[in-house]
PDB file of N, CA and C in Angstrom:
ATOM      1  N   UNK A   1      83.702  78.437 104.167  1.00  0.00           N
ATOM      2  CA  UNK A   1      83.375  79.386 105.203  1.00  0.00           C
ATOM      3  C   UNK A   1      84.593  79.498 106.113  1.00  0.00           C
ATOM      4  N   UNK A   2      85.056  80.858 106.260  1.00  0.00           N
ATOM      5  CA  UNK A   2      85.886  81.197 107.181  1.00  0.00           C
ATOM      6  C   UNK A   2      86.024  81.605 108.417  1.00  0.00           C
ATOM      7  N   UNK A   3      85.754  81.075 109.674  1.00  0.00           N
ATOM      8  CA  UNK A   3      85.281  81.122 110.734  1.00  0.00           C
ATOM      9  C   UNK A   3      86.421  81.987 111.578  1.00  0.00           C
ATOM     10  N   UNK A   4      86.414  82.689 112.735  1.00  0.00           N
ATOM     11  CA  UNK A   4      87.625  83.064 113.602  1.00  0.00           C
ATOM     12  C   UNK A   4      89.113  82.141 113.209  1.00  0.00           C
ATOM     13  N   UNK A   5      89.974  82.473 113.045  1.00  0.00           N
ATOM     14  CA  UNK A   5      91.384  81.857 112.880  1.00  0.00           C
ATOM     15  C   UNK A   5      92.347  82.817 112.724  1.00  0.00           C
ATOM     16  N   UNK A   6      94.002  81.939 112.990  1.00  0.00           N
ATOM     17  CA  UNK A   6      94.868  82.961 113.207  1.00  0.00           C
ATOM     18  C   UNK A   6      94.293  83.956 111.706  1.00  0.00           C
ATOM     19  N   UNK A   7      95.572  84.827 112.148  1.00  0.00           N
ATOM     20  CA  UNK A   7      96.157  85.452 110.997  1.00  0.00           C
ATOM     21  C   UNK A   7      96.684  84.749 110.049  1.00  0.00           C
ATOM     22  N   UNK A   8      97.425  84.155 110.233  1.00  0.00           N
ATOM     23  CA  UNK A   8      98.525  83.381 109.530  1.00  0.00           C
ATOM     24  C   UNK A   8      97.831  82.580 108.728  1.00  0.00           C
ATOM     25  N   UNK A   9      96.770  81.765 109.501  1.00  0.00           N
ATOM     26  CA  UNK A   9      96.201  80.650 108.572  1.00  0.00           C
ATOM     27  C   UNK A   9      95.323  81.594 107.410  1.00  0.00           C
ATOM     28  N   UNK A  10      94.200  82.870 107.721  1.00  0.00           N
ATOM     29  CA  UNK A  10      93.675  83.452 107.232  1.00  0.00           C
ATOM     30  C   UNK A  10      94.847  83.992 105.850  1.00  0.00           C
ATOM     31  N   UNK A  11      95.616  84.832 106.308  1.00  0.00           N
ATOM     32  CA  UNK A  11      96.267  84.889 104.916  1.00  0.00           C
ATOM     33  C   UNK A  11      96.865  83.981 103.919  1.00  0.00           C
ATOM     34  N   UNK A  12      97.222  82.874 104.392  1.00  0.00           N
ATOM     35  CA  UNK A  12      97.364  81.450 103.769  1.00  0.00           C
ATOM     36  C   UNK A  12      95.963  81.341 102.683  1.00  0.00           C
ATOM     37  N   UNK A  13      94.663  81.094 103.508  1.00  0.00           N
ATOM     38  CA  UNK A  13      93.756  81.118 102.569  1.00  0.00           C
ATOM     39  C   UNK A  13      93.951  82.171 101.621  1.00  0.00           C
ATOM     40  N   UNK A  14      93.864  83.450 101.820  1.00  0.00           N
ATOM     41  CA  UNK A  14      93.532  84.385 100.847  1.00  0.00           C
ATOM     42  C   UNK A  14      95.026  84.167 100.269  1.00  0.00           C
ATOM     43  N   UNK A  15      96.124  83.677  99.941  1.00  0.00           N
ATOM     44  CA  UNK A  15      97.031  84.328  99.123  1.00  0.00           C
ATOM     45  C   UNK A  15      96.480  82.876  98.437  1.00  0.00           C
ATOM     46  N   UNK A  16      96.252  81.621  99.002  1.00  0.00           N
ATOM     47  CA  UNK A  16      95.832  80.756  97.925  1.00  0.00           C
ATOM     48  C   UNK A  16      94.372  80.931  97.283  1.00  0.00           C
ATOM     49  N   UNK A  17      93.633  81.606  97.624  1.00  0.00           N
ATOM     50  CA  UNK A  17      92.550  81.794  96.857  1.00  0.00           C
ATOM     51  C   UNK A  17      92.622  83.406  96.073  1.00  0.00           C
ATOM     52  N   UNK A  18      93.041  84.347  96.312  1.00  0.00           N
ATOM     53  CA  UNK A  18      93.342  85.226  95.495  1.00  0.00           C
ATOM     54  C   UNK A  18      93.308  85.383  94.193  1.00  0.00           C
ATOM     55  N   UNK A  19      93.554  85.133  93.652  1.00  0.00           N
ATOM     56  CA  UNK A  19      93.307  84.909  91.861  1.00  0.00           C
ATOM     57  C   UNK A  19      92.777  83.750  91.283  1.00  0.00           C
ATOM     58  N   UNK A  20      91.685  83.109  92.271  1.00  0.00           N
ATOM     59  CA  UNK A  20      91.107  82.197  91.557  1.00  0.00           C
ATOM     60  C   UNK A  20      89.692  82.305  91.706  1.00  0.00           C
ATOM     61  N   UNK A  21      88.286  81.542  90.972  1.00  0.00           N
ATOM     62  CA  UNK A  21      87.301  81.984  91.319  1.00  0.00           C
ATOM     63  C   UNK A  21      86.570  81.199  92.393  1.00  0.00           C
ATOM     64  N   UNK A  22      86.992  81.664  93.538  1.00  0.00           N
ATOM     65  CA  UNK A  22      86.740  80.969  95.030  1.00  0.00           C
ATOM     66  C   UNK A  22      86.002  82.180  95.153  1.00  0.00           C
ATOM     67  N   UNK A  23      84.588  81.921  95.915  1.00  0.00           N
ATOM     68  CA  UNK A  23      84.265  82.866  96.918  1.00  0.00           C
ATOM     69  C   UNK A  23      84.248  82.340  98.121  1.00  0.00           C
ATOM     70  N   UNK A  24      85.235  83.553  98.795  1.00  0.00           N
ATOM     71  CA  UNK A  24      85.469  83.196 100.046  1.00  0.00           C
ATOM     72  C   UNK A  24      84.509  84.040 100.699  1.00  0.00           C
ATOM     73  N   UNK A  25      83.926  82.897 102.198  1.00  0.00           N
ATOM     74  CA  UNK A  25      83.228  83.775 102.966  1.00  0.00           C
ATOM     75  C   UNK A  25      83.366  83.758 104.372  1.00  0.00           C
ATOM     76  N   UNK A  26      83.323  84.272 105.144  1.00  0.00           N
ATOM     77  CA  UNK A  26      83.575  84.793 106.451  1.00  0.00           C
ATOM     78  C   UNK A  26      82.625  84.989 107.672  1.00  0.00           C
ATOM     79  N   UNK A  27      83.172  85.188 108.874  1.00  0.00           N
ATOM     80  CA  UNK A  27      81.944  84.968 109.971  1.00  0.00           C
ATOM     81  C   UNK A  27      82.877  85.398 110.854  1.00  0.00           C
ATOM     82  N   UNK A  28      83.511  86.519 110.642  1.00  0.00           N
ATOM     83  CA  UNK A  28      84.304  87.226 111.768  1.00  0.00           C
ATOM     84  C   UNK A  28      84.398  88.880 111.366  1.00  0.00           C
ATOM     85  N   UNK A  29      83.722  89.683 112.201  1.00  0.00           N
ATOM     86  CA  UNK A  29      83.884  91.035 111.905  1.00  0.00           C
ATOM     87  C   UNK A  29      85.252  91.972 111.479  1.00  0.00           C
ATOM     88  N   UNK A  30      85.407  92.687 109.969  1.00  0.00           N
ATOM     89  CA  UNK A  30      86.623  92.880 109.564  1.00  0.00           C
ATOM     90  C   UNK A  30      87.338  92.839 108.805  1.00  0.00           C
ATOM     91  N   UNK A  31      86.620  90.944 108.198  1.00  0.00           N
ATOM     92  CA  UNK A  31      87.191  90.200 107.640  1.00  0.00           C
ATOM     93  C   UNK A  31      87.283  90.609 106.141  1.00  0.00           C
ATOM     94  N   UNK A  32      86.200  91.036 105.669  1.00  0.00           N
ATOM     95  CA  UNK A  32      86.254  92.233 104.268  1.00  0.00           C
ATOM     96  C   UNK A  32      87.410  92.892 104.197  1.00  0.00           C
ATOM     97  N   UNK A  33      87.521  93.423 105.000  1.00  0.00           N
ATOM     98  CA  UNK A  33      88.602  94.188 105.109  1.00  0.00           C
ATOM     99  C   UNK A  33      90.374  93.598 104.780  1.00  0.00           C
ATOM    100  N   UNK A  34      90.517  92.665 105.390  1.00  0.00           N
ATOM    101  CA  UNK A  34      91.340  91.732 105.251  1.00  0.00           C
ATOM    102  C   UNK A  34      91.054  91.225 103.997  1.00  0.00           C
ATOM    103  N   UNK A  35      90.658  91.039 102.712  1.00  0.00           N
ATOM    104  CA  UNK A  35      90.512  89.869 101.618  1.00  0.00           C
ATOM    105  C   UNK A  35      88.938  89.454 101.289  1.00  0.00           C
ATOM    106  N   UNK A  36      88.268  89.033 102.694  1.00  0.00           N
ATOM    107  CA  UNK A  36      87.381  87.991 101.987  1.00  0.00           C
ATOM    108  C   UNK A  36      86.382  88.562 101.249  1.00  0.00           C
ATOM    109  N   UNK A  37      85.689  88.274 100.381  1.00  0.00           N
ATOM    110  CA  UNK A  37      84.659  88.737  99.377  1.00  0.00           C
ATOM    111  C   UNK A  37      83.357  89.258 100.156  1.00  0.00           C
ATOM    112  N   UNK A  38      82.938  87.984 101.291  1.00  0.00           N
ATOM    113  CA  UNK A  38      81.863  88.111 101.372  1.00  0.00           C
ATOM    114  C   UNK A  38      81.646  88.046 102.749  1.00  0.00           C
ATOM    115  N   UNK A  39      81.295  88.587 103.816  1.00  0.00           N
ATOM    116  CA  UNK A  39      81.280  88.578 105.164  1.00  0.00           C
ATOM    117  C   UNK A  39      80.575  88.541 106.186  1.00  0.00           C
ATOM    118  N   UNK A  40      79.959  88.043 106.865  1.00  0.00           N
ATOM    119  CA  UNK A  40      78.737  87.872 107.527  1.00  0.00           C
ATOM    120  C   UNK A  40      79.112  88.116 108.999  1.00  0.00           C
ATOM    121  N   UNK A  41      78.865  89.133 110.234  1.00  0.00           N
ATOM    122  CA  UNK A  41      79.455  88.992 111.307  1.00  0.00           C
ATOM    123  C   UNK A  41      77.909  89.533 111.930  1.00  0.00           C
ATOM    124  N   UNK A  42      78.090  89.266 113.655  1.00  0.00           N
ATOM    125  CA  UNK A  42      76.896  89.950 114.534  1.00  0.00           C
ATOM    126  C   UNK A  42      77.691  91.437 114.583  1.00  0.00           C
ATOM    127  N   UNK A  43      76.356  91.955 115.439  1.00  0.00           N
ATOM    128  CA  UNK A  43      76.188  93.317 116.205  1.00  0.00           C
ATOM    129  C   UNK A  43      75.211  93.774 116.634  1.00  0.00           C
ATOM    130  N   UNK A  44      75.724  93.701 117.471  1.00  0.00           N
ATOM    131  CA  UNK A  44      74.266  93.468 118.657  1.00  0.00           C
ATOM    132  C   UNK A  44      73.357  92.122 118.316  1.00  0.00           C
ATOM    133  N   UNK A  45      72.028  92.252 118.266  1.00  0.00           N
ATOM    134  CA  UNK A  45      71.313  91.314 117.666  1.00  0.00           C
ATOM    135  C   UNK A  45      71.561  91.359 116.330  1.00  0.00           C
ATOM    136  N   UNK A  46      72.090  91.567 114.920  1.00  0.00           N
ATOM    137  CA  UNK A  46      71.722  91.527 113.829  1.00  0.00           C
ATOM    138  C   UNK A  46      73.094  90.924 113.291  1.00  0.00           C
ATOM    139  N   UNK A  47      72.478  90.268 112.659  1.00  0.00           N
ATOM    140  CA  UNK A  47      73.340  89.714 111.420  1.00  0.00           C
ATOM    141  C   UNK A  47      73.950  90.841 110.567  1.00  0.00           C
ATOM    142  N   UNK A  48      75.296  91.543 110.682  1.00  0.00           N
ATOM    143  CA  UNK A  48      75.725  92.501 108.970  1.00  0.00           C
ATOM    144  C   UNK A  48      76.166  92.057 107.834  1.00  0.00           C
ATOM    145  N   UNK A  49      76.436  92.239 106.613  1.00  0.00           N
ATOM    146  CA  UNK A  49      77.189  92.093 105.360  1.00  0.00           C
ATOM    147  C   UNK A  49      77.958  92.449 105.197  1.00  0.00           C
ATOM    148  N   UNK A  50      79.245  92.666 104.985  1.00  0.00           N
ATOM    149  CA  UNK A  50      80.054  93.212 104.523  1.00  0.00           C
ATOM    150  C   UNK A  50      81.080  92.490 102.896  1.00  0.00           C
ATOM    151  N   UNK A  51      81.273  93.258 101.936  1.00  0.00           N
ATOM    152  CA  UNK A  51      81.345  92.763 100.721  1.00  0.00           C
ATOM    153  C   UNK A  51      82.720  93.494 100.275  1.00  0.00           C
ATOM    154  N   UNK A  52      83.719  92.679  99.905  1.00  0.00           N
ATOM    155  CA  UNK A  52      85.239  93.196  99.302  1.00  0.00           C
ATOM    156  C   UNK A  52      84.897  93.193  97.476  1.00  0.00           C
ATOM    157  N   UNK A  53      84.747  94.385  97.166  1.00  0.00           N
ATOM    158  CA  UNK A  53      84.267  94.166  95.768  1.00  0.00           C
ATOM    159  C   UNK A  53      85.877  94.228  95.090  1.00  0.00           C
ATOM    160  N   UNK A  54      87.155  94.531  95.519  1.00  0.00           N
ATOM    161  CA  UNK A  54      88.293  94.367  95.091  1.00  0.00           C
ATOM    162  C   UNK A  54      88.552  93.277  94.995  1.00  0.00           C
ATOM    163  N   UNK A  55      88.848  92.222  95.782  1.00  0.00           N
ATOM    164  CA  UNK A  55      88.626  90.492  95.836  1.00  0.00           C
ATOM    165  C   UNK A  55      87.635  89.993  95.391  1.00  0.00           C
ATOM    166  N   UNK A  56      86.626  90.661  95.056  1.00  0.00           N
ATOM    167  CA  UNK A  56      85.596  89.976  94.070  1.00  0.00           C
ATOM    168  C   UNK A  56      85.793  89.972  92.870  1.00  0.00           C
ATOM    169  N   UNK A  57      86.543  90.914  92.010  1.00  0.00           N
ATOM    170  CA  UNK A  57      86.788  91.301  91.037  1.00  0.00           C
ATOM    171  C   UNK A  57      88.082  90.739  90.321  1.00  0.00           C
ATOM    172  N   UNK A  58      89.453  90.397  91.485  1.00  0.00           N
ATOM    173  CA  UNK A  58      90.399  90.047  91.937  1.00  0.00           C
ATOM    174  C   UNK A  58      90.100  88.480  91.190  1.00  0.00           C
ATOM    175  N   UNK A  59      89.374  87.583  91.876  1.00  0.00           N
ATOM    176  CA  UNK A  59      88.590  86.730  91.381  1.00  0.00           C
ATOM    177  C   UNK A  59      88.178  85.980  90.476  1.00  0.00           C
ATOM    178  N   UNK A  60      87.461  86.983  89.995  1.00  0.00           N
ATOM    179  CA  UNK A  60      87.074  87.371  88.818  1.00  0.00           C
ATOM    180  C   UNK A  60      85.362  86.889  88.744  1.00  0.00           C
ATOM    181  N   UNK A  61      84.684  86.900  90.196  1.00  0.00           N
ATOM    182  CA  UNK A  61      83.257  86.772  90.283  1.00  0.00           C
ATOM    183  C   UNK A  61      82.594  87.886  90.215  1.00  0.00           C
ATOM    184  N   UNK A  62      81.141  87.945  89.735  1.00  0.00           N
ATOM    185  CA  UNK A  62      80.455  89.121  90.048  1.00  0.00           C
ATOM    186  C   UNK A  62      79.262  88.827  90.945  1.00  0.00           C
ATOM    187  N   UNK A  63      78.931  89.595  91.355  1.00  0.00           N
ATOM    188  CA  UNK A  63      77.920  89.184  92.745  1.00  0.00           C
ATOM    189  C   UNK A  63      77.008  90.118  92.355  1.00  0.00           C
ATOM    190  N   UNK A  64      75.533  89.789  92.362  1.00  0.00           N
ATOM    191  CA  UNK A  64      74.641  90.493  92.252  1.00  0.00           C
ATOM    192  C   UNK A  64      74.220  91.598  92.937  1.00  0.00           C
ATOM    193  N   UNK A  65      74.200  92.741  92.090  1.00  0.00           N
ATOM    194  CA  UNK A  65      73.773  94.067  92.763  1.00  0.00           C
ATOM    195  C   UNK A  65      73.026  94.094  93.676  1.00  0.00           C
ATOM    196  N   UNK A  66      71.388  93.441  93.712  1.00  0.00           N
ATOM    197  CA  UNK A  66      71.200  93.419  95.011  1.00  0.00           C
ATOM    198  C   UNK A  66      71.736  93.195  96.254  1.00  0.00           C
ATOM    199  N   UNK A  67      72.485  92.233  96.049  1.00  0.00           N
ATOM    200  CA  UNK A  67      73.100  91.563  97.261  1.00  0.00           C
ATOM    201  C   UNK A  67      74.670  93.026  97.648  1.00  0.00           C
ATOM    202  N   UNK A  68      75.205  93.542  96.782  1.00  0.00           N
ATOM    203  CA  UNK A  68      76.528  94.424  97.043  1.00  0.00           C
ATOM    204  C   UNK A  68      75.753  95.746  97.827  1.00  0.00           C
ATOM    205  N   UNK A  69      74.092  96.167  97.078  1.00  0.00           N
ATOM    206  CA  UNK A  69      73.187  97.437  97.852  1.00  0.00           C
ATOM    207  C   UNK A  69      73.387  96.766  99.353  1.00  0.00           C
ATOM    208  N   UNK A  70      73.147  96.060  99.576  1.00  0.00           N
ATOM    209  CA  UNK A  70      72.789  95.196 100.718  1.00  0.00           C
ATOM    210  C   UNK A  70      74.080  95.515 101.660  1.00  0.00           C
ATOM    211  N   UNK A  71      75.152  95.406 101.218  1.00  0.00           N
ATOM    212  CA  UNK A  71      76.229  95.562 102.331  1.00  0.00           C
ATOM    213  C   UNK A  71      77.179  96.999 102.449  1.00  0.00           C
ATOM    214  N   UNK A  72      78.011  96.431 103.625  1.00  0.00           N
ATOM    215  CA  UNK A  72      78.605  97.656 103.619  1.00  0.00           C
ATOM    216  C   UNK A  72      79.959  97.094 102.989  1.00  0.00           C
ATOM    217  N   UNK A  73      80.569  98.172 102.302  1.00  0.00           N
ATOM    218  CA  UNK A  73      81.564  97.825 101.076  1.00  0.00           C
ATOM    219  C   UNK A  73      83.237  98.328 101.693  1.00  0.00           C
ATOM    220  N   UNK A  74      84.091  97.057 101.328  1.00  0.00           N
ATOM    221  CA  UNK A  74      85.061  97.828 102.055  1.00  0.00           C
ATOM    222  C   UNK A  74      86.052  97.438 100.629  1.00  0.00           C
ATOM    223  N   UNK A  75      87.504  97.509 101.046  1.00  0.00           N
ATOM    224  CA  UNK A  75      88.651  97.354 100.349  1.00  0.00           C
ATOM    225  C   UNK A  75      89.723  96.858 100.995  1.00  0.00           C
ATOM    226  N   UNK A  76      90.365  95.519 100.409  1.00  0.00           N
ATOM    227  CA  UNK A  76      91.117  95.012 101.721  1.00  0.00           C
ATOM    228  C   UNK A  76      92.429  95.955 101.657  1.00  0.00           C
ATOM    229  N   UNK A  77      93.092  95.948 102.996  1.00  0.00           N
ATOM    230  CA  UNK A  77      94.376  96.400 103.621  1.00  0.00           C
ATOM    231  C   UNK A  77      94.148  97.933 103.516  1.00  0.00           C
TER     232      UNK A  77
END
């Protein structure tokens, strides 16, 4: 789990997990966006999803369709 952290350290993770089958997951709004697969941030009261199906794939995991309907889908950089 990837909690608030620099930049620096954050891309550290993702260039070492990048091509391997890590799912990385997250707890900072964005963070999809940036790399991580799988993303969990607030707003307002609610918990969102957000899901990098490029780094999932990247990977080489597949994540169940229900769960990808479920979020909002981004593409990192």
């Amino acid at each position: 789990m990837i909690g608030n952290v620099s930049r620096k350290l954050l891309n550290q993770v993702l260039d070492y997990t990048k091509f391997r089958p890590i799912l990385t997951i997250g707890t900072t709004n964005g963070y999809a966006k940036r790399g991580v697969i799988v993303n969990l941030y607030e707003e307002g009261k609610k918990v969102k999803l957000e899901i990098n199906q490029t780094a999932s794939r990247r990977a080489g995991l597949r994540l169940k369709e229900s769960l990808v309907k479920a979020a909002k889908l981004h593409e990192p950089y």
